[in-house]
PDB file of N, CA and C in Angstrom:
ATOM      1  N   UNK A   1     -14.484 -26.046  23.132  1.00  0.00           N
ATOM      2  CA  UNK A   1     -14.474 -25.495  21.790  1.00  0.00           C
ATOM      3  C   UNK A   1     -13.271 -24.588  21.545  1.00  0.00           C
ATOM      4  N   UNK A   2     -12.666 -24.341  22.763  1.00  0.00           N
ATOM      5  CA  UNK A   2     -11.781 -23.093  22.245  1.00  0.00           C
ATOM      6  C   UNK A   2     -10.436 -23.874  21.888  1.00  0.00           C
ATOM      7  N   UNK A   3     -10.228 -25.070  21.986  1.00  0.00           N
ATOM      8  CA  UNK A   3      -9.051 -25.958  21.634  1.00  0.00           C
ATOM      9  C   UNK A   3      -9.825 -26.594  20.235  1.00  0.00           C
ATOM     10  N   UNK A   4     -10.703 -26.394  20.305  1.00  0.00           N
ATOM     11  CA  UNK A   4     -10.893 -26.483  17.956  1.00  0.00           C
ATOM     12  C   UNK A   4     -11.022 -25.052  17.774  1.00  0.00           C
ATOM     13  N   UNK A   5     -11.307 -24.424  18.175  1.00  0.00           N
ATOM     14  CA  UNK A   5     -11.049 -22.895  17.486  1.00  0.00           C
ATOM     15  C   UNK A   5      -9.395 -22.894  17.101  1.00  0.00           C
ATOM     16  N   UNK A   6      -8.225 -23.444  18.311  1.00  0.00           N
ATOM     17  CA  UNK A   6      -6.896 -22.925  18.173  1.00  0.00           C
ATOM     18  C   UNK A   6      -6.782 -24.048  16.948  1.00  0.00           C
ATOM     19  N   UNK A   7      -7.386 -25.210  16.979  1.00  0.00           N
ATOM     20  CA  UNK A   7      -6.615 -25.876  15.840  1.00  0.00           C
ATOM     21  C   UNK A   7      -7.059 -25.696  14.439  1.00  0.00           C
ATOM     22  N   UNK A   8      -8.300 -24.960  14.430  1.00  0.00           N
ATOM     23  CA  UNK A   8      -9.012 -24.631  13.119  1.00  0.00           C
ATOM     24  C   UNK A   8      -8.432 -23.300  12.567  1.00  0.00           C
ATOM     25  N   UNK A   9      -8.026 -22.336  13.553  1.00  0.00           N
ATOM     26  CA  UNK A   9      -7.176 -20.777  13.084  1.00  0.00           C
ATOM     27  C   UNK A   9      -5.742 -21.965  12.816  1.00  0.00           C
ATOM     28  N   UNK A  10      -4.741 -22.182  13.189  1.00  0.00           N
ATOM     29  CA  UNK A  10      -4.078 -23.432  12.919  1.00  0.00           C
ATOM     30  C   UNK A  10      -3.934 -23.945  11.973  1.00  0.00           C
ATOM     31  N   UNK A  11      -4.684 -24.678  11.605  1.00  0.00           N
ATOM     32  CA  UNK A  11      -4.989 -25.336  10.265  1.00  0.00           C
ATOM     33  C   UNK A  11      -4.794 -24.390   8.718  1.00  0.00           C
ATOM     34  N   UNK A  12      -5.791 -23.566   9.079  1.00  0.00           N
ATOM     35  CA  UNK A  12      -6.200 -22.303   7.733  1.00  0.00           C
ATOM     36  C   UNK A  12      -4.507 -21.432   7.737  1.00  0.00           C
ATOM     37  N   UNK A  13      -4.274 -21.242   8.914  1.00  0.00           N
ATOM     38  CA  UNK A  13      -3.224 -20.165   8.298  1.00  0.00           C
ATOM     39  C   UNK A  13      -2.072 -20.929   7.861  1.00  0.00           C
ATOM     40  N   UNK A  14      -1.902 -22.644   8.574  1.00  0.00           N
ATOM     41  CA  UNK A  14      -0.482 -23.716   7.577  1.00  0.00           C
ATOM     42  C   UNK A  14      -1.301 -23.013   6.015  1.00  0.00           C
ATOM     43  N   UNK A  15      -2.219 -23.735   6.084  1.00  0.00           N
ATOM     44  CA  UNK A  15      -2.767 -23.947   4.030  1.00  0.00           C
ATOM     45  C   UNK A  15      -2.654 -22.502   3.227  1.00  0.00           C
ATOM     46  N   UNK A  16      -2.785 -21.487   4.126  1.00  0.00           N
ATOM     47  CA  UNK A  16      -2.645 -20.097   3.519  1.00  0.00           C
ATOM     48  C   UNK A  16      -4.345 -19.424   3.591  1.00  0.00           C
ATOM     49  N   UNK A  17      -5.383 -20.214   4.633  1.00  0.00           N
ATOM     50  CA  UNK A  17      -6.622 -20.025   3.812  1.00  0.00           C
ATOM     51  C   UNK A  17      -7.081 -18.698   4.353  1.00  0.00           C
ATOM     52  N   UNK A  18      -6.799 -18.224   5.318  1.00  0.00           N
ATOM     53  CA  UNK A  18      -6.849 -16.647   5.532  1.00  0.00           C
ATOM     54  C   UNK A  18      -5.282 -16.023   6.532  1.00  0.00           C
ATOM     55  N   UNK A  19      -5.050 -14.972   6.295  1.00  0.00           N
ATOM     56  CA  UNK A  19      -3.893 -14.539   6.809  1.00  0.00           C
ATOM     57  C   UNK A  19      -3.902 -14.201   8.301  1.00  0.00           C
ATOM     58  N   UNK A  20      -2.948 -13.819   9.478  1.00  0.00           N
ATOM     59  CA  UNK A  20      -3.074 -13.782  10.566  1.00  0.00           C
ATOM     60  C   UNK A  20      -3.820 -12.977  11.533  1.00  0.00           C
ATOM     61  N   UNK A  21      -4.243 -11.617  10.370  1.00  0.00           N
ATOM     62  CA  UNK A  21      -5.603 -10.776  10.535  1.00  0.00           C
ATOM     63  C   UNK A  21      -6.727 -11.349   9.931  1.00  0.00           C
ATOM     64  N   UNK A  22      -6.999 -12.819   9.810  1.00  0.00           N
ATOM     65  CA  UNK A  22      -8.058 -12.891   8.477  1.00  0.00           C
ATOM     66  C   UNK A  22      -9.365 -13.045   8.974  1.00  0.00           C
ATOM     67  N   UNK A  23     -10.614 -13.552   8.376  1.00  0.00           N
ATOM     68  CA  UNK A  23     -11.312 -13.584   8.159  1.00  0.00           C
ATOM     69  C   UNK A  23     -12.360 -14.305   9.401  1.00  0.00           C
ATOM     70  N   UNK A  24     -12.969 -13.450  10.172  1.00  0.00           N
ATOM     71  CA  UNK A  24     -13.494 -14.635  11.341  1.00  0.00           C
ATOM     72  C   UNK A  24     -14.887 -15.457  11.011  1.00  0.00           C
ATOM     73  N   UNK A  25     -15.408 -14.345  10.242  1.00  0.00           N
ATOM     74  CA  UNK A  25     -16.664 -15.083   9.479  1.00  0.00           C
ATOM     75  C   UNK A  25     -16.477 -16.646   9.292  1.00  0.00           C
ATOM     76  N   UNK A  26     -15.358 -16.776   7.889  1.00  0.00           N
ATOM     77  CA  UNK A  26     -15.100 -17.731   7.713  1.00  0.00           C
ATOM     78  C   UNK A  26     -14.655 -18.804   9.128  1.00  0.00           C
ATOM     79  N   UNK A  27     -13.895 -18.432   9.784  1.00  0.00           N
ATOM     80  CA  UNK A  27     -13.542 -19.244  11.205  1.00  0.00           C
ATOM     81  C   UNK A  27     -14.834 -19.300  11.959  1.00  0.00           C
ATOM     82  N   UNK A  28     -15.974 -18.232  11.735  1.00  0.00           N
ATOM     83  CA  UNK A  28     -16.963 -18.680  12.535  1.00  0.00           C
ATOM     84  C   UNK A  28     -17.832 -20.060  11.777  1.00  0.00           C
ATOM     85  N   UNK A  29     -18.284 -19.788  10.533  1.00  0.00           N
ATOM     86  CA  UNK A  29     -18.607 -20.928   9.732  1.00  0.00           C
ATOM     87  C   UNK A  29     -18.033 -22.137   9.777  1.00  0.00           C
ATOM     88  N   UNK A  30     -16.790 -22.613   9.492  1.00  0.00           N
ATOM     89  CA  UNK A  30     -15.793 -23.657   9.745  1.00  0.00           C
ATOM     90  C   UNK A  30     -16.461 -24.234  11.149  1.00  0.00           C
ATOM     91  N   UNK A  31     -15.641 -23.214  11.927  1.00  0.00           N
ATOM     92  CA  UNK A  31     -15.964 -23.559  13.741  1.00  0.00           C
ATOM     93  C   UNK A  31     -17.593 -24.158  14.159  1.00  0.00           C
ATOM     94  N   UNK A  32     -18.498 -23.954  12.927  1.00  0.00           N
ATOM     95  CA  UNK A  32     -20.227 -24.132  13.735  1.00  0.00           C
ATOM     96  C   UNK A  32     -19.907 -25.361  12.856  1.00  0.00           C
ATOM     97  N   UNK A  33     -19.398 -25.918  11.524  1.00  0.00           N
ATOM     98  CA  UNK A  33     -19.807 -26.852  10.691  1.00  0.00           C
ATOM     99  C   UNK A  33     -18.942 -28.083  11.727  1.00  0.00           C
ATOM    100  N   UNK A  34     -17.933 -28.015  12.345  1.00  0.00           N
ATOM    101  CA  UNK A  34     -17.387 -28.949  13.182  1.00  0.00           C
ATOM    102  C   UNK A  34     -17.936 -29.075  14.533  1.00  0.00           C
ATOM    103  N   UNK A  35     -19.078 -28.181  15.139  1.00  0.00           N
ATOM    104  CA  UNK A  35     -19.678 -28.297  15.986  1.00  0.00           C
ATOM    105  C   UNK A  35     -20.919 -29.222  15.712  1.00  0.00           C
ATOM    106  N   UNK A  36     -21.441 -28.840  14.761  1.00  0.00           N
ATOM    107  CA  UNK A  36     -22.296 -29.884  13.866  1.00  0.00           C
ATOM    108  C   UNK A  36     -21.988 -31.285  14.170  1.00  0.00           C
ATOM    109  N   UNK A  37     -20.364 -31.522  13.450  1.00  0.00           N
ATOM    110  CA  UNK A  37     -20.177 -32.591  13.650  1.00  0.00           C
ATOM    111  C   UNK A  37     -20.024 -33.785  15.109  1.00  0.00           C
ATOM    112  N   UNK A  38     -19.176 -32.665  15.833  1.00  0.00           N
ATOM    113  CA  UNK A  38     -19.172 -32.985  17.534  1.00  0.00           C
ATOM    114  C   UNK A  38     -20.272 -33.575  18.456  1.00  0.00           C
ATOM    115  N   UNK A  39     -21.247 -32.743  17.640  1.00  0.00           N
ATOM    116  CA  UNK A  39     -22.500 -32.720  18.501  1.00  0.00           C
ATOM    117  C   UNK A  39     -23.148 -34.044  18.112  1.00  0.00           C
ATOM    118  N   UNK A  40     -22.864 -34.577  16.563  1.00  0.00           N
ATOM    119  CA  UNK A  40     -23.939 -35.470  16.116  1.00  0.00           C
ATOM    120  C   UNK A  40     -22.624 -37.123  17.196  1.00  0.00           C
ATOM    121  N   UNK A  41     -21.842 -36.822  16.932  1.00  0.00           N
ATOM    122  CA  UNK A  41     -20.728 -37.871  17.180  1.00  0.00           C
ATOM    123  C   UNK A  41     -21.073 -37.693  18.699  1.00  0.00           C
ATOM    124  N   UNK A  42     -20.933 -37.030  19.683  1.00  0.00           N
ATOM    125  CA  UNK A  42     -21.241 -37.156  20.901  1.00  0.00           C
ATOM    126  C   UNK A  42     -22.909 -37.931  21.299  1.00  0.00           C
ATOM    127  N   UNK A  43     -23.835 -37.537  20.451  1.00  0.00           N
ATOM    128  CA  UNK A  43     -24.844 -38.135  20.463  1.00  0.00           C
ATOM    129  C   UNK A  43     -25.012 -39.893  19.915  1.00  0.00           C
ATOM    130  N   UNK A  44     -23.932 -39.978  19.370  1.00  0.00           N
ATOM    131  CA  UNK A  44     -23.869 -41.281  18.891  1.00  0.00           C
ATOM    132  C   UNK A  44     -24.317 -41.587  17.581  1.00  0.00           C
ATOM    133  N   UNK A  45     -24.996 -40.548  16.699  1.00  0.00           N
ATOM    134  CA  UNK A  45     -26.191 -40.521  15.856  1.00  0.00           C
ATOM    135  C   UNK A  45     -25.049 -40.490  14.530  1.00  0.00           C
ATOM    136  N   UNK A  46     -24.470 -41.639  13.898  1.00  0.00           N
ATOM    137  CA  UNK A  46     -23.995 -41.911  13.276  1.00  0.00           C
ATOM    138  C   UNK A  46     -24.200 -41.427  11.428  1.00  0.00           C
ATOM    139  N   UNK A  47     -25.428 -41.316  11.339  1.00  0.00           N
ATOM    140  CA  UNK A  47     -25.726 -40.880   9.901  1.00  0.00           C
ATOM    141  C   UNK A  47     -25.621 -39.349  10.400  1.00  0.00           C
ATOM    142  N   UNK A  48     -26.265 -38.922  10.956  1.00  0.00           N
ATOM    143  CA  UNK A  48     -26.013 -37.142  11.300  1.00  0.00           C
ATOM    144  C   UNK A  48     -24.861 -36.881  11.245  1.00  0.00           C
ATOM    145  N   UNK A  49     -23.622 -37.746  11.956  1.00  0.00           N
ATOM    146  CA  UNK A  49     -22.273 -37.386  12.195  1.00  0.00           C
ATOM    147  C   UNK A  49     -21.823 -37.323  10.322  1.00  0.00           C
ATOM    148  N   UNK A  50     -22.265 -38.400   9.739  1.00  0.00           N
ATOM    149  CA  UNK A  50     -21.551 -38.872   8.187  1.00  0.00           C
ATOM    150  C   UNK A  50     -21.967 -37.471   7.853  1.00  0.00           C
ATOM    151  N   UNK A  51     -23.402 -37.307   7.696  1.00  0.00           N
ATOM    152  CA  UNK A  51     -24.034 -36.142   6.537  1.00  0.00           C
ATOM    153  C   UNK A  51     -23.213 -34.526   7.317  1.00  0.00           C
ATOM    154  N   UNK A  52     -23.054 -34.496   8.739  1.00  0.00           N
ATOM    155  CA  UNK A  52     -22.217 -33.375   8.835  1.00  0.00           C
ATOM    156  C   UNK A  52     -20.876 -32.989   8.312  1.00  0.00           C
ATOM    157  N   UNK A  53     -20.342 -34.130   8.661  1.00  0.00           N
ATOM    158  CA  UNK A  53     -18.915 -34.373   8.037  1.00  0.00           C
ATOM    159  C   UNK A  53     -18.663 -33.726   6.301  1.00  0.00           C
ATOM    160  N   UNK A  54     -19.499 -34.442   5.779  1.00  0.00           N
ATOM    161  CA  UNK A  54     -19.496 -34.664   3.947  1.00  0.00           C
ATOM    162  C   UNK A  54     -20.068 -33.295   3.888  1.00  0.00           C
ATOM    163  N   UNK A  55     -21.218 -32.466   4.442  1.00  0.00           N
ATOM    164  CA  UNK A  55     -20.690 -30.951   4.353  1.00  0.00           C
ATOM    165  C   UNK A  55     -19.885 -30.464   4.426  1.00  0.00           C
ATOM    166  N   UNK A  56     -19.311 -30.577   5.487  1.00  0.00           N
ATOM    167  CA  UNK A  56     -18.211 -29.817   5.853  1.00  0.00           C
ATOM    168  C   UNK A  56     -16.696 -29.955   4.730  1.00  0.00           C
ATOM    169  N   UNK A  57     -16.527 -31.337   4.512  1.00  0.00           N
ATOM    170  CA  UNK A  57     -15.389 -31.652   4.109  1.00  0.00           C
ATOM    171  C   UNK A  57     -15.877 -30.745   2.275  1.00  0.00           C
ATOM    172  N   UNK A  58     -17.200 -30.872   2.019  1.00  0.00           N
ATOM    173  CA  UNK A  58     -17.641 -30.198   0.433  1.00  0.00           C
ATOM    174  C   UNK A  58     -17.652 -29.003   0.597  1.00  0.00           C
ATOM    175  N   UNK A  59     -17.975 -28.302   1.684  1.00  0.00           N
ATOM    176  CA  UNK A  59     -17.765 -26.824   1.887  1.00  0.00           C
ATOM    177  C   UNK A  59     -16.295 -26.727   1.671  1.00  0.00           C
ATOM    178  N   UNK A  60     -15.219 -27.442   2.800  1.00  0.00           N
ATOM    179  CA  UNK A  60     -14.014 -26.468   2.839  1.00  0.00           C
ATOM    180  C   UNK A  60     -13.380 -27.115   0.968  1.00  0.00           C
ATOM    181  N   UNK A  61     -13.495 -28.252   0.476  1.00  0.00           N
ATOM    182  CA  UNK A  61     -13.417 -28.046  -0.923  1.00  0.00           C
ATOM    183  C   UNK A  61     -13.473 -27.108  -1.903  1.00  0.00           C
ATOM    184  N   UNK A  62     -14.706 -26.511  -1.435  1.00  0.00           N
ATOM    185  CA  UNK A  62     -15.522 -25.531  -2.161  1.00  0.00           C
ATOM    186  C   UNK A  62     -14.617 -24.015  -1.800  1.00  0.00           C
ATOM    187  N   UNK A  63     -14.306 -24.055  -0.752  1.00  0.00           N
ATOM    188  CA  UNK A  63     -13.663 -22.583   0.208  1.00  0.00           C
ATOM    189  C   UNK A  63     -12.232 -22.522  -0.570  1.00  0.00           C
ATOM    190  N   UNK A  64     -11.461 -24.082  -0.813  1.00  0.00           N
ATOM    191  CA  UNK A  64     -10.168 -24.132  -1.154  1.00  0.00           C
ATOM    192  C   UNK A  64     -10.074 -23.772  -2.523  1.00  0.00           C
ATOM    193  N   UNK A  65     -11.019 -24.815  -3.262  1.00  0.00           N
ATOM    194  CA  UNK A  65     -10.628 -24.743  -4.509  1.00  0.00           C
ATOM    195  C   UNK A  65     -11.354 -23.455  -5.173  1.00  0.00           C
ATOM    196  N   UNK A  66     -12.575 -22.876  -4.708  1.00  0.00           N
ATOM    197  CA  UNK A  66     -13.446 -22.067  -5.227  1.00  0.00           C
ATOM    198  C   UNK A  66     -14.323 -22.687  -6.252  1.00  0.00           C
ATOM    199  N   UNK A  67     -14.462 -24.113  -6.772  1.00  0.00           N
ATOM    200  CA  UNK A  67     -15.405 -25.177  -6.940  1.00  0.00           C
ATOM    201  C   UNK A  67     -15.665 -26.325  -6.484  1.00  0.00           C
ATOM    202  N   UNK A  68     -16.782 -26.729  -7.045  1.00  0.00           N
ATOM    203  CA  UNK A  68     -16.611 -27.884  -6.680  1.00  0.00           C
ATOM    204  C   UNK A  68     -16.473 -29.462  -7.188  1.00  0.00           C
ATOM    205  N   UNK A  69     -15.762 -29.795  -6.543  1.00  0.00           N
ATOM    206  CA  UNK A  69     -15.173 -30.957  -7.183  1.00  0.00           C
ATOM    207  C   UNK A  69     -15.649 -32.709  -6.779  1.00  0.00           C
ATOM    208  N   UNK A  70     -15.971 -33.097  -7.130  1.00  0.00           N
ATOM    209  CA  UNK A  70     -16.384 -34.590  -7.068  1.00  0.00           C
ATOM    210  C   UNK A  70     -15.333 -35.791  -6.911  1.00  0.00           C
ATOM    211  N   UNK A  71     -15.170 -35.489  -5.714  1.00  0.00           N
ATOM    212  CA  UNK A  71     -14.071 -36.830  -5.309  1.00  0.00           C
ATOM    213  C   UNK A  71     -14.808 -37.867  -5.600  1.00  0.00           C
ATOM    214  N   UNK A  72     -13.738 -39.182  -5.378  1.00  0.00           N
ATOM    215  CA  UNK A  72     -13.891 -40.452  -4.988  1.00  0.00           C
ATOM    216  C   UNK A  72     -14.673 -40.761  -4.185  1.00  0.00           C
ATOM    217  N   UNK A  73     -14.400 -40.640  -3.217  1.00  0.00           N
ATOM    218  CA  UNK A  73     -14.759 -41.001  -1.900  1.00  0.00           C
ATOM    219  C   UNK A  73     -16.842 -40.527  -1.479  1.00  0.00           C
ATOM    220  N   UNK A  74     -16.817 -39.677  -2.267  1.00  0.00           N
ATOM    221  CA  UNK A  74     -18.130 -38.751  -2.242  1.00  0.00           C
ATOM    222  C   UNK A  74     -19.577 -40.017  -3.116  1.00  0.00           C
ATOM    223  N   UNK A  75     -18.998 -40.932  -3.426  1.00  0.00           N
ATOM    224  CA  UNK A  75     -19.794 -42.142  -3.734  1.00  0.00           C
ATOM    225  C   UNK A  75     -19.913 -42.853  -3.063  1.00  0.00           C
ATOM    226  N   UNK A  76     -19.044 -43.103  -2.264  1.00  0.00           N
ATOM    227  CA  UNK A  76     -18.947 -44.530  -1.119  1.00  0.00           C
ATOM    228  C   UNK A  76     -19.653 -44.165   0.504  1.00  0.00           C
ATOM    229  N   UNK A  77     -20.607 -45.002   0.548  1.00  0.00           N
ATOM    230  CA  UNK A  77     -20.950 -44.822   1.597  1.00  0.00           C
ATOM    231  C   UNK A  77     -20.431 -45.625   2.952  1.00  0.00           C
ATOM    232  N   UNK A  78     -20.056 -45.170   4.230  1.00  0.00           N
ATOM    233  CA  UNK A  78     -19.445 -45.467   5.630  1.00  0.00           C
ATOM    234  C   UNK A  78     -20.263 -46.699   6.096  1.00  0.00           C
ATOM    235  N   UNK A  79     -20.131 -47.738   6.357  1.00  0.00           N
ATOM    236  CA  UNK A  79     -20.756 -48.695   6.712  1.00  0.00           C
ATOM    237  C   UNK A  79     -20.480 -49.124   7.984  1.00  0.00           C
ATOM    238  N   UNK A  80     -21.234 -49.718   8.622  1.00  0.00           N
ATOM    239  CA  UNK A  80     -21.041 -50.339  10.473  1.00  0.00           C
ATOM    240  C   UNK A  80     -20.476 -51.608  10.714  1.00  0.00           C
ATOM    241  N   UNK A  81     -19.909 -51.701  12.108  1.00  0.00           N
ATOM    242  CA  UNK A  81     -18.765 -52.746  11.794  1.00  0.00           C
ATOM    243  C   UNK A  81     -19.564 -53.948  11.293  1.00  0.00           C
ATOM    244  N   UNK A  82     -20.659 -54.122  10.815  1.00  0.00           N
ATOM    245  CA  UNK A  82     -21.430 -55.720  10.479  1.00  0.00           C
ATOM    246  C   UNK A  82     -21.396 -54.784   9.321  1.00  0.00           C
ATOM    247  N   UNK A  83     -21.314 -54.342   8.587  1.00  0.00           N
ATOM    248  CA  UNK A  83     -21.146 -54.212   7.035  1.00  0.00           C
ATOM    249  C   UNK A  83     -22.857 -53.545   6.568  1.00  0.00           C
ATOM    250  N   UNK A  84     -22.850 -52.688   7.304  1.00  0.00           N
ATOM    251  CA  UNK A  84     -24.599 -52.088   7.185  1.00  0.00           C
ATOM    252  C   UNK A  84     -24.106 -50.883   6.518  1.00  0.00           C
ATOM    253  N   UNK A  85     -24.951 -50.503   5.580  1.00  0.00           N
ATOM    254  CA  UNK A  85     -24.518 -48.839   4.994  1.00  0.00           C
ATOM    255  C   UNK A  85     -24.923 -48.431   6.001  1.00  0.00           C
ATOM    256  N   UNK A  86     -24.433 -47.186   6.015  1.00  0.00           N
ATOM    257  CA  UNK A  86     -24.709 -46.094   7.383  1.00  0.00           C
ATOM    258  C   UNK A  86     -25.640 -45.045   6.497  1.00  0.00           C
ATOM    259  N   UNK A  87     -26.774 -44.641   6.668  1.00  0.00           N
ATOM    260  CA  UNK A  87     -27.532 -43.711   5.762  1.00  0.00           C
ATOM    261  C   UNK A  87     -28.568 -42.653   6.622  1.00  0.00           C
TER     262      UNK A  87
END
């Protein structure tokens, strides 16, 4: 975890999203919502991994823009290589 911690402090301070004293709360939140994801993807558990993900990616939306916004992509559901929705 501590090599996604360096790339998640990393990440936020390229975009500007907290400064080099900033905010760990937020890095702690970020850091558990990608553990979420790790955990469901290591388990193999494919809809857990999707529904963690699509938090996460609507949270940091939400963190960036300060609303929220309704992509594209937020309709389409991930399907398996035989063409199964993933749900």
């Amino acid at each position: 975890m501590s090599m996604l911690h360096r790339q998640i402090v990393f990440g936020m301070r390229l975009i500007g999203q907290f400064p080099s004293s900033g905010s760990q709360t937020r890095l702690d939140l970020v850091e558990s919502e990608h553990a979420l994801i790790v955990e469901a993807i290591a388990e193999q558990n494919a809809p857990r991994a999707y529904e963690a993900m699509f938090e996460h990616l609507s949270k940091s939306r939400r963190r960036l823009l300060g609303f929220d916004a309704v992509p594209d992509w937020s309709r389409q559901r991930p399907t398996t290589p035989h063409g199964e929705t993933v749900r």
